[in-house]
Protein backbone atom coordinates (compact mmCIF):
# COMPACT_ATOMS: atom_id res chain seq x y z
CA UNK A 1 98.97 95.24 73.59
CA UNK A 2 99.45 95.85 77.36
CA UNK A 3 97.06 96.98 79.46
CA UNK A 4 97.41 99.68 81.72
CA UNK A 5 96.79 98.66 85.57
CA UNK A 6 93.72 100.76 87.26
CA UNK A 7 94.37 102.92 90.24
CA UNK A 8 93.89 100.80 93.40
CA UNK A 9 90.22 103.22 94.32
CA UNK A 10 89.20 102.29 90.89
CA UNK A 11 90.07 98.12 91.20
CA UNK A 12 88.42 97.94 95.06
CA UNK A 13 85.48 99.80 93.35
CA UNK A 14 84.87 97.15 90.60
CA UNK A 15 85.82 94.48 93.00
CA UNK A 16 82.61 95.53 95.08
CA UNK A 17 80.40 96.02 92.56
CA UNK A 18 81.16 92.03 91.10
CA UNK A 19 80.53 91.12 94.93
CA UNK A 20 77.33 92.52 95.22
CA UNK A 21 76.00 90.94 91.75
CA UNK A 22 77.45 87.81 92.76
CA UNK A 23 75.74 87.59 96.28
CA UNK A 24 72.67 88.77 95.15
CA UNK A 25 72.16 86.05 92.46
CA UNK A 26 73.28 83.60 94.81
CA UNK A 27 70.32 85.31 97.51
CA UNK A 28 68.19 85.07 94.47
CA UNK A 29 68.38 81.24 94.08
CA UNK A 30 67.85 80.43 97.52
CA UNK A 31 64.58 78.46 98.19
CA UNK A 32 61.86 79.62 100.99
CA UNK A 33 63.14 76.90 103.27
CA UNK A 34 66.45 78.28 103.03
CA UNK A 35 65.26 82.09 103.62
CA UNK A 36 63.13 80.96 106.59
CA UNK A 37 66.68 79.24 107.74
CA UNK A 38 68.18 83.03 107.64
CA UNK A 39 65.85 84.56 109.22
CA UNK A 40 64.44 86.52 105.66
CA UNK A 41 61.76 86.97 104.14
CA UNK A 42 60.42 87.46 100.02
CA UNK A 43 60.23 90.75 100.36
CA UNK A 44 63.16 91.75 101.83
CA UNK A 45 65.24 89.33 99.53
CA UNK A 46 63.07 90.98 96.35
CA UNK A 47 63.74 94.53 97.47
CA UNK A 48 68.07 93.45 97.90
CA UNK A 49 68.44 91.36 94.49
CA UNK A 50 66.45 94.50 92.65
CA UNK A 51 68.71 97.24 93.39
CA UNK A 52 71.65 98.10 91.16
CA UNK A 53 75.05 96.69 91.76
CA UNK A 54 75.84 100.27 92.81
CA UNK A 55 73.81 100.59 95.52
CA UNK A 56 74.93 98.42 98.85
């Protein structure tokens, strides 16, 4: 069965959405140290890895 390719919107959509979960389990993961290092804090971090992929 062949799949149908998505219209390119569609694909650059998805594609940002996977980007967004990815970074924010990598921000998740990070230790203090590291977040002091960035110049973040808990909260902030907390309030980014806790919205929906959706949202940027």
């Amino acid at each position: 069965m062949a799949t149908l390719p998505l219209p390119t919107g569609v694909a650059q959509i998805l594609g940002t959405w996977r980007q967004r979960t990815r970074e924010r389990r990598e921000l998740a993961l990070l230790d203090a140290r590291s977040l002091h290092d960035l110049g973040l804090n808990a909260g902030s971090v907390q309030f980014e890895i806790n919205k929906p992929f959706w949202r940027s």
